[in-house]
PDB file of N, CA and C in Angstrom:
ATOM      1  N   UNK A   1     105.191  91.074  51.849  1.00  0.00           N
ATOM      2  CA  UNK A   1     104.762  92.012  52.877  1.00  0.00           C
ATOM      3  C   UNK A   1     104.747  91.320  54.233  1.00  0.00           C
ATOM      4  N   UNK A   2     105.409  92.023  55.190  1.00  0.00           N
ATOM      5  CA  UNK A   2     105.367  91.339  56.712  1.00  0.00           C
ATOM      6  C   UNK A   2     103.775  91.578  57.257  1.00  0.00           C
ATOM      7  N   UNK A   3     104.350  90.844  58.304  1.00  0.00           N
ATOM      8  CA  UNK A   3     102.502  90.946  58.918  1.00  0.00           C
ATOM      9  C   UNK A   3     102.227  92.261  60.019  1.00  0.00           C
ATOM     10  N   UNK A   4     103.352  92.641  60.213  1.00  0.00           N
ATOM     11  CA  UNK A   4     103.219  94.106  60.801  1.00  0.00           C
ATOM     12  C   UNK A   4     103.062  95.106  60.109  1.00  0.00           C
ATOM     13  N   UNK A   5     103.423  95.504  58.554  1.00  0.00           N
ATOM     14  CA  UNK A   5     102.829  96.144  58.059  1.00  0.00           C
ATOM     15  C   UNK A   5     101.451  96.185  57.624  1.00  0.00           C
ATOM     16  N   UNK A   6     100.943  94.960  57.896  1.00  0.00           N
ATOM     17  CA  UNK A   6      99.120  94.755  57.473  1.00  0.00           C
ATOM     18  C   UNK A   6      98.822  95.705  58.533  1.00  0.00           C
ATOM     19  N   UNK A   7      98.924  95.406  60.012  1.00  0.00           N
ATOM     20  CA  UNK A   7      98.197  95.763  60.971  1.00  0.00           C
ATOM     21  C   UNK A   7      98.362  97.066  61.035  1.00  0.00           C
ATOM     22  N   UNK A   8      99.097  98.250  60.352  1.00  0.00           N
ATOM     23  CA  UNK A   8      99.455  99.412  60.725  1.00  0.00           C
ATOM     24  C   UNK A   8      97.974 100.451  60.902  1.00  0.00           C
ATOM     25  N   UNK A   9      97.080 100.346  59.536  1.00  0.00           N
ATOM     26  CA  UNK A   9      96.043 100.874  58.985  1.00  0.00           C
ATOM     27  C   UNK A   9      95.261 100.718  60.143  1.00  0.00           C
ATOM     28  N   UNK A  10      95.053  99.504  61.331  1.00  0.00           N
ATOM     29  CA  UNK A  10      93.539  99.590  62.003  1.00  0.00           C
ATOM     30  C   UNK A  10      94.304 100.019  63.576  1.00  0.00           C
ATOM     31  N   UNK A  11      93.415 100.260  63.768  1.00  0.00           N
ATOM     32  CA  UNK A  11      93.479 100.968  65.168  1.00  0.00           C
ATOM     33  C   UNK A  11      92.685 100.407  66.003  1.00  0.00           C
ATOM     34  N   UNK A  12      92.817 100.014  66.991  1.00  0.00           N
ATOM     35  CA  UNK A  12      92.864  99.293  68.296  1.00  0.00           C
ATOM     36  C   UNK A  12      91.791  99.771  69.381  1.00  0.00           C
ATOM     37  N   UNK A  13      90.643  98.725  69.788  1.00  0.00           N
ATOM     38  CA  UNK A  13      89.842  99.152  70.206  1.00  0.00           C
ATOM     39  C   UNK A  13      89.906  99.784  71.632  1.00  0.00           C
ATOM     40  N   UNK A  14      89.704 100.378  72.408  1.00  0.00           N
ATOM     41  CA  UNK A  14      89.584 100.764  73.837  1.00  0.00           C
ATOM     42  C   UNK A  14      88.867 100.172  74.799  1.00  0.00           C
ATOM     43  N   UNK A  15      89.504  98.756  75.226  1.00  0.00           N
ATOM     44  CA  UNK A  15      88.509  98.362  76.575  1.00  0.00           C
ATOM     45  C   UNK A  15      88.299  98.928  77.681  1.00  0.00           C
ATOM     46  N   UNK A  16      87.004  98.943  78.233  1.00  0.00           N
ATOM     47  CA  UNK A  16      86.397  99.582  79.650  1.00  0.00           C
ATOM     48  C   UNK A  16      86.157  98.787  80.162  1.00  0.00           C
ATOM     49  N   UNK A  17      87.173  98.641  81.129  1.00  0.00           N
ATOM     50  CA  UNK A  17      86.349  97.914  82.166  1.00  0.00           C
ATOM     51  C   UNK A  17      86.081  98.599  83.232  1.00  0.00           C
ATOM     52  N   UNK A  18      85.135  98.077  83.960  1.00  0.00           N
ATOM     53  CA  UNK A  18      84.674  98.425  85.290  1.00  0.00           C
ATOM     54  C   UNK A  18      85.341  98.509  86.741  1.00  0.00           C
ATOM     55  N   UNK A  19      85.650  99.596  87.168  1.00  0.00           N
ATOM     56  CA  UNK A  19      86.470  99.368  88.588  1.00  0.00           C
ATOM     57  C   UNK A  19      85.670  98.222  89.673  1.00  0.00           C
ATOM     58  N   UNK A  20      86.174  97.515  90.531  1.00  0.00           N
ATOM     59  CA  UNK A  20      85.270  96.644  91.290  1.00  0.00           C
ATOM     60  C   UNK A  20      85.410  96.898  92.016  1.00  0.00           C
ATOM     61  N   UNK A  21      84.674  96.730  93.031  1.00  0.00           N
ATOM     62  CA  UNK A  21      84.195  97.606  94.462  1.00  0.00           C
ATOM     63  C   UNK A  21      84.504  96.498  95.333  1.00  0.00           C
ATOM     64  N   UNK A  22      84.892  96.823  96.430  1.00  0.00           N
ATOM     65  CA  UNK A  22      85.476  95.880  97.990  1.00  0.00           C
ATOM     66  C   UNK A  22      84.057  95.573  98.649  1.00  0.00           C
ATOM     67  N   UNK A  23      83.829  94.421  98.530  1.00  0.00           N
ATOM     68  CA  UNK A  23      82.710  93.906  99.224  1.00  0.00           C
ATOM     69  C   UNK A  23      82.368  94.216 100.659  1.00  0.00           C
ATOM     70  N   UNK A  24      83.472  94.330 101.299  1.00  0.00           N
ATOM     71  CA  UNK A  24      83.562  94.589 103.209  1.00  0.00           C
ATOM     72  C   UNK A  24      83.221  95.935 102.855  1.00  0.00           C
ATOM     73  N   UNK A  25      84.068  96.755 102.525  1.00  0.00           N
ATOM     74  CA  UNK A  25      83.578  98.175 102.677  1.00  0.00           C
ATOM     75  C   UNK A  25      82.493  98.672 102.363  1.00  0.00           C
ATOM     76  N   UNK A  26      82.093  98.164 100.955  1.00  0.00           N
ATOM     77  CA  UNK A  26      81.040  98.388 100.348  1.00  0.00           C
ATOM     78  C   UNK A  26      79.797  98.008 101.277  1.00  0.00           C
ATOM     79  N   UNK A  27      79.397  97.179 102.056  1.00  0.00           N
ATOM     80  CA  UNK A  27      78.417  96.485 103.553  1.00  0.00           C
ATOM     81  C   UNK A  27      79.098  96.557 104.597  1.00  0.00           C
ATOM     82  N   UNK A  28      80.098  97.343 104.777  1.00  0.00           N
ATOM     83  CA  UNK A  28      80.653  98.098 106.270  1.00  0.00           C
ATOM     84  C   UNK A  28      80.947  96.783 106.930  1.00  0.00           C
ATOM     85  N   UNK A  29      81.554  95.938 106.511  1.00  0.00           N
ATOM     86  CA  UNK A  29      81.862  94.603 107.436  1.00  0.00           C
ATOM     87  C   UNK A  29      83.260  95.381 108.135  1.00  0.00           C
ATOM     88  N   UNK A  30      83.158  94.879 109.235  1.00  0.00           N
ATOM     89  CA  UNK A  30      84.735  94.982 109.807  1.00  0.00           C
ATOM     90  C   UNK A  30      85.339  94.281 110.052  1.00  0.00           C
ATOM     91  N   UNK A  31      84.956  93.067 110.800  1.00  0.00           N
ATOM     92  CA  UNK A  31      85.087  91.705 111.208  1.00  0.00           C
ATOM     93  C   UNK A  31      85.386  90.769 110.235  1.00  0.00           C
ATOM     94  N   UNK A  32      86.208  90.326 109.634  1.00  0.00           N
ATOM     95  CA  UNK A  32      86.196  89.504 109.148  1.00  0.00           C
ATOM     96  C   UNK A  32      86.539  87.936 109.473  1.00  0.00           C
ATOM     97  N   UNK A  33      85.356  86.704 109.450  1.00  0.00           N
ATOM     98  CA  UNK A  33      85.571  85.976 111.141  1.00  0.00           C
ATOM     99  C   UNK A  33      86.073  84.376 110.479  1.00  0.00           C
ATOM    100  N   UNK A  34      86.529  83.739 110.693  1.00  0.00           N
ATOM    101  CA  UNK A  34      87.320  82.594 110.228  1.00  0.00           C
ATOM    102  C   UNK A  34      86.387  81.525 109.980  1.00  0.00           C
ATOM    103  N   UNK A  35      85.238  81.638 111.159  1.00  0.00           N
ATOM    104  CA  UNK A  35      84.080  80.543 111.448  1.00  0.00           C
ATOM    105  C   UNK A  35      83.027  81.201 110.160  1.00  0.00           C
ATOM    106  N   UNK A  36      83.021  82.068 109.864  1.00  0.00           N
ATOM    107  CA  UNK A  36      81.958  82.284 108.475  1.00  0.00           C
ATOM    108  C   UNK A  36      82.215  81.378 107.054  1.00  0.00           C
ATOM    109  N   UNK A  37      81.915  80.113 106.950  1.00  0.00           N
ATOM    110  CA  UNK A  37      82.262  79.397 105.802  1.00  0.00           C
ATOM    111  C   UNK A  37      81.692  80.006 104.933  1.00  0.00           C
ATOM    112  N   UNK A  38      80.533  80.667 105.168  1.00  0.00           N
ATOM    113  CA  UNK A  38      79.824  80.909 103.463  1.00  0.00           C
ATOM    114  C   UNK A  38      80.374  81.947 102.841  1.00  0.00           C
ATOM    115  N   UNK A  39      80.816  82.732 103.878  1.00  0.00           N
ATOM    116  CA  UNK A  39      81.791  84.063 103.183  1.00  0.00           C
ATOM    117  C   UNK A  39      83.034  84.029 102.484  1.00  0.00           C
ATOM    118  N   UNK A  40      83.632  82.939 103.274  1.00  0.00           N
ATOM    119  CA  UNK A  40      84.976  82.333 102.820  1.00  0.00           C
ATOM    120  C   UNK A  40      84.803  81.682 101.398  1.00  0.00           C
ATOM    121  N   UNK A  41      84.114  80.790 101.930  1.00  0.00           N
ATOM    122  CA  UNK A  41      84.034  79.707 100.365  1.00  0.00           C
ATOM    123  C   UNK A  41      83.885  80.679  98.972  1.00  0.00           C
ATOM    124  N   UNK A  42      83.508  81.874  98.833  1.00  0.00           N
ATOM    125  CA  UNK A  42      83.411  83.081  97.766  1.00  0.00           C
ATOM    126  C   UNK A  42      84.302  83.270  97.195  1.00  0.00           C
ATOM    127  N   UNK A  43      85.792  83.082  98.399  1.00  0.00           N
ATOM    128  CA  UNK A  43      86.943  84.065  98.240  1.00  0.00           C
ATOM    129  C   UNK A  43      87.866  82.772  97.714  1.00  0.00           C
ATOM    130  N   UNK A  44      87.643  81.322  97.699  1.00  0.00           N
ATOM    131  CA  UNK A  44      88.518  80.429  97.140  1.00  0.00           C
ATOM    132  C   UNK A  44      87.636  79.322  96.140  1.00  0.00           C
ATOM    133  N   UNK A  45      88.997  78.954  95.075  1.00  0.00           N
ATOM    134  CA  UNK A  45      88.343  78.334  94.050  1.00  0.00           C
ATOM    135  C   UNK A  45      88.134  76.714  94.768  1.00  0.00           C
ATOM    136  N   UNK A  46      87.559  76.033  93.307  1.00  0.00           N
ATOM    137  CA  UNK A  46      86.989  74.666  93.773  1.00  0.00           C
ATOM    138  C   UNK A  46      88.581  73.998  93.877  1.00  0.00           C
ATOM    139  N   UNK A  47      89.482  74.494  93.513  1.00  0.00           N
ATOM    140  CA  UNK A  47      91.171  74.004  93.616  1.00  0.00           C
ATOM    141  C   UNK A  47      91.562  74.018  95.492  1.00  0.00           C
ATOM    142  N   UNK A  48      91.303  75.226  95.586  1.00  0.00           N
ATOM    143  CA  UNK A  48      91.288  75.667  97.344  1.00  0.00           C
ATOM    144  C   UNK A  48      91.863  76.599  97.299  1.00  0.00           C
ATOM    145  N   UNK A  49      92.263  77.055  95.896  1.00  0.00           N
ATOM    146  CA  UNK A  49      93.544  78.767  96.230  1.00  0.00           C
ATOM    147  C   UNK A  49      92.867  79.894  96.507  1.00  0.00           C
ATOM    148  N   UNK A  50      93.443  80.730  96.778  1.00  0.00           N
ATOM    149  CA  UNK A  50      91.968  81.798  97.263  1.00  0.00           C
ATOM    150  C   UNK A  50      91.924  82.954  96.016  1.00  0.00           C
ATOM    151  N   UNK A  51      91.523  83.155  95.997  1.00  0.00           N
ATOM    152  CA  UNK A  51      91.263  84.284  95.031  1.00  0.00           C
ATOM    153  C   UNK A  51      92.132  85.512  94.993  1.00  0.00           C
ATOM    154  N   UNK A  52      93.072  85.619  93.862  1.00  0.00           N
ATOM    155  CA  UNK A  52      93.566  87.060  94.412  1.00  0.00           C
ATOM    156  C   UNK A  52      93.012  88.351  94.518  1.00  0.00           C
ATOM    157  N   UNK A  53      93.385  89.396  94.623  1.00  0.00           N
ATOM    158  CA  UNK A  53      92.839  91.128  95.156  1.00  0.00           C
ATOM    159  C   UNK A  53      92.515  91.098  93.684  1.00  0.00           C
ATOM    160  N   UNK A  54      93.269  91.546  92.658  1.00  0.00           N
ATOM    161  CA  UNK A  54      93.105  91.769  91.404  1.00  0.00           C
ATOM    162  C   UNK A  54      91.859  90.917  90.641  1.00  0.00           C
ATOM    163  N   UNK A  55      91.334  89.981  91.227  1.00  0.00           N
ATOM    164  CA  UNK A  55      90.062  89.551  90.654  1.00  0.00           C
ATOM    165  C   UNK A  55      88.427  89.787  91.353  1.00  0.00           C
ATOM    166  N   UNK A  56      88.817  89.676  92.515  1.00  0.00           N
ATOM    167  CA  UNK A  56      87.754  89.735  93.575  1.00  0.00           C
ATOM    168  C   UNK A  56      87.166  91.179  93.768  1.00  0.00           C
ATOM    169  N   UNK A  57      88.214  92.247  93.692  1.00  0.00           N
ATOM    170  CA  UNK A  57      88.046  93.309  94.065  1.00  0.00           C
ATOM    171  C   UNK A  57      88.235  93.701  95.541  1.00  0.00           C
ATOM    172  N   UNK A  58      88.874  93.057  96.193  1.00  0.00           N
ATOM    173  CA  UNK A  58      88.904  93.408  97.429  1.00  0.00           C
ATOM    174  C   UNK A  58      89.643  94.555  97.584  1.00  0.00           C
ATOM    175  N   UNK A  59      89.786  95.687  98.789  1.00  0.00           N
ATOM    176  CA  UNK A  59      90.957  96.805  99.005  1.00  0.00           C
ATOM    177  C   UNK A  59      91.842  95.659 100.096  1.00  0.00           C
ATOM    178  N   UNK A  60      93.073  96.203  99.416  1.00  0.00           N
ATOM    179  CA  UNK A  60      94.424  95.480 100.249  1.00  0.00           C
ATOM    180  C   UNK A  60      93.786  95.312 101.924  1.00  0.00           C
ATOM    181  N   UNK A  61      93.554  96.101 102.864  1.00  0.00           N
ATOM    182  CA  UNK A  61      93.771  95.674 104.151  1.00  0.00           C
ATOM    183  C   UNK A  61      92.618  94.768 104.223  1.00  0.00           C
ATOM    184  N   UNK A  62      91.222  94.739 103.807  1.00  0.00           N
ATOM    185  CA  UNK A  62      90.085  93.325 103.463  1.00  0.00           C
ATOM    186  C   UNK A  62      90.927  92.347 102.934  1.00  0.00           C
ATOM    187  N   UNK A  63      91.386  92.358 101.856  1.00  0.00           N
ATOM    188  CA  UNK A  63      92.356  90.957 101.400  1.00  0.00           C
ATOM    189  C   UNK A  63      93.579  90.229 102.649  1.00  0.00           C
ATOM    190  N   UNK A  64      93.863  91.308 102.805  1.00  0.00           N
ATOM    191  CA  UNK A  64      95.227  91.041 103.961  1.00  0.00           C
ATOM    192  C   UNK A  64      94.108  90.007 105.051  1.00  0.00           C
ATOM    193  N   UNK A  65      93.726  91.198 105.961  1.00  0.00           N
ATOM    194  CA  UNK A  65      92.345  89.760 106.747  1.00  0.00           C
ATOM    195  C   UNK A  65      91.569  88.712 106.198  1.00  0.00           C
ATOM    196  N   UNK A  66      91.325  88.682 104.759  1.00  0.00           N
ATOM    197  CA  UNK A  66      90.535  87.411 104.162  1.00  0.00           C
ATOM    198  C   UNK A  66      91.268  86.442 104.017  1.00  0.00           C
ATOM    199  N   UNK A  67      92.983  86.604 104.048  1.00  0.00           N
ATOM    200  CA  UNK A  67      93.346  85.843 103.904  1.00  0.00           C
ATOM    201  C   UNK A  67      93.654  84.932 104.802  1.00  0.00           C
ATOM    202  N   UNK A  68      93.861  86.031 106.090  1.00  0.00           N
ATOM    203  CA  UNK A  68      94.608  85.632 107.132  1.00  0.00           C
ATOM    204  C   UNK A  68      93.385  84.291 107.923  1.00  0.00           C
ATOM    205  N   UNK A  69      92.206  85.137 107.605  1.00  0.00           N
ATOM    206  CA  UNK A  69      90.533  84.135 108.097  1.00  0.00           C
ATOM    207  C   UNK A  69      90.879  82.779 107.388  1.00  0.00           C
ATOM    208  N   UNK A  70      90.830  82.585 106.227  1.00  0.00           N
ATOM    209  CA  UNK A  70      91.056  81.599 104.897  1.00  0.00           C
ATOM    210  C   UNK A  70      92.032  80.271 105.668  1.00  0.00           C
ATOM    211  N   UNK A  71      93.541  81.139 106.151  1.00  0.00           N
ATOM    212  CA  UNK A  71      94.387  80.026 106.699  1.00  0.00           C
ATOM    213  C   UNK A  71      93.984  79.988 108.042  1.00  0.00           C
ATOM    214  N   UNK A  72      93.466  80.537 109.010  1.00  0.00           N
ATOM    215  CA  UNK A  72      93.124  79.790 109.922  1.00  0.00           C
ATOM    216  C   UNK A  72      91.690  78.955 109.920  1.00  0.00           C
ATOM    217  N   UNK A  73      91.095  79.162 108.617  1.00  0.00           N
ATOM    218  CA  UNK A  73      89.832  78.053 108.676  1.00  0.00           C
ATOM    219  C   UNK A  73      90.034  76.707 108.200  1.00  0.00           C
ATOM    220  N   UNK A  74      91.252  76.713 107.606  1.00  0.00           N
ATOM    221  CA  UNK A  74      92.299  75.920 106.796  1.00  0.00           C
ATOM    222  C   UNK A  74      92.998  74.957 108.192  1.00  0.00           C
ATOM    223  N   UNK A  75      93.613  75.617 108.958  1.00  0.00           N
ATOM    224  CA  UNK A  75      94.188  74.895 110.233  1.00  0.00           C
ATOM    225  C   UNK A  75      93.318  74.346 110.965  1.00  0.00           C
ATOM    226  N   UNK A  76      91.669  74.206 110.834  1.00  0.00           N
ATOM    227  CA  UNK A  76      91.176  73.706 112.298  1.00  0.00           C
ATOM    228  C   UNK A  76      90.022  72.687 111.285  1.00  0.00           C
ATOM    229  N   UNK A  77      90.376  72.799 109.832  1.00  0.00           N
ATOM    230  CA  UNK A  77      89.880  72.143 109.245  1.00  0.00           C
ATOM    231  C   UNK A  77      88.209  72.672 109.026  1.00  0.00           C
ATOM    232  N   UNK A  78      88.297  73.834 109.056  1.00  0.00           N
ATOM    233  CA  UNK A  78      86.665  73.954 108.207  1.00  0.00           C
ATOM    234  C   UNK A  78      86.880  74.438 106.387  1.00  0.00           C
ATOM    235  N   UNK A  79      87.958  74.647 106.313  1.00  0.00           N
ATOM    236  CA  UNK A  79      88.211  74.598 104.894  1.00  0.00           C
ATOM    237  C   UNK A  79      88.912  73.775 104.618  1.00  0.00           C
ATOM    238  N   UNK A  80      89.298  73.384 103.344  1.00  0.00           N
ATOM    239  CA  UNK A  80      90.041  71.819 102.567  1.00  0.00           C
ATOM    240  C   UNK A  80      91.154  72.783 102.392  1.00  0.00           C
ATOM    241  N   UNK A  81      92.208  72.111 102.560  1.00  0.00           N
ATOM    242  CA  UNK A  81      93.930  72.901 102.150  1.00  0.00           C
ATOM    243  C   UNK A  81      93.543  73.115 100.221  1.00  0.00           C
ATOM    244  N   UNK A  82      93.170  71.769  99.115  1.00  0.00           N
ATOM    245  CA  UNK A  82      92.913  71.387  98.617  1.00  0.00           C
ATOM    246  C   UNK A  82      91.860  70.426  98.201  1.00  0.00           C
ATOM    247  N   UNK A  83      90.964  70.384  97.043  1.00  0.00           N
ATOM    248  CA  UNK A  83      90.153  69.803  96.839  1.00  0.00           C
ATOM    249  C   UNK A  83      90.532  68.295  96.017  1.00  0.00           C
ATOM    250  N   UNK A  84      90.396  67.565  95.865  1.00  0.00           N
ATOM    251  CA  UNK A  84      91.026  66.622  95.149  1.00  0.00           C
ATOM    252  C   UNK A  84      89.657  66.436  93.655  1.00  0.00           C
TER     253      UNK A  84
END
């Protein structure tokens, strides 16, 4: 017997997950400001990559500016390109 015929009989559970909500919108931020380290540091790992949309929950035009904040905090050196 193959192993695809075992599995035919069970049926497959239904995960829920939770939609995630955009942090800016959700606290009406508009600004999103390059000099805010503590906000930033949220949005990238201890590696230095930033977090993508699909995990964070951000809506595209918040991500588009978080990112854009991210590399210029990156150029004047208040963020690490990389962490070693």
């Amino acid at each position: 017997m193959r192993p695809r015929d075992r599995k035919k009989g069970r049926k497959k559970k239904k995960i829920f997950y939770r939609k995630k909500i955009c942090r800016f919108c959700e606290n009406k931020i508009e600004v999103i400001d390059y000099k805010d380290i503590k906000l930033l540091r949220n949005f990238v790992t201890e590696r230095g990559k930033i977090i993508p949309r699909r995990i964070s929950g951000n809506c595209a035009p918040h991500q588009r500016r978080l990112t854009v904040a991210i590399k210029q905090a990156r150029n004047i050196a208040l963020l690490p390109f990389a962490e070693a």
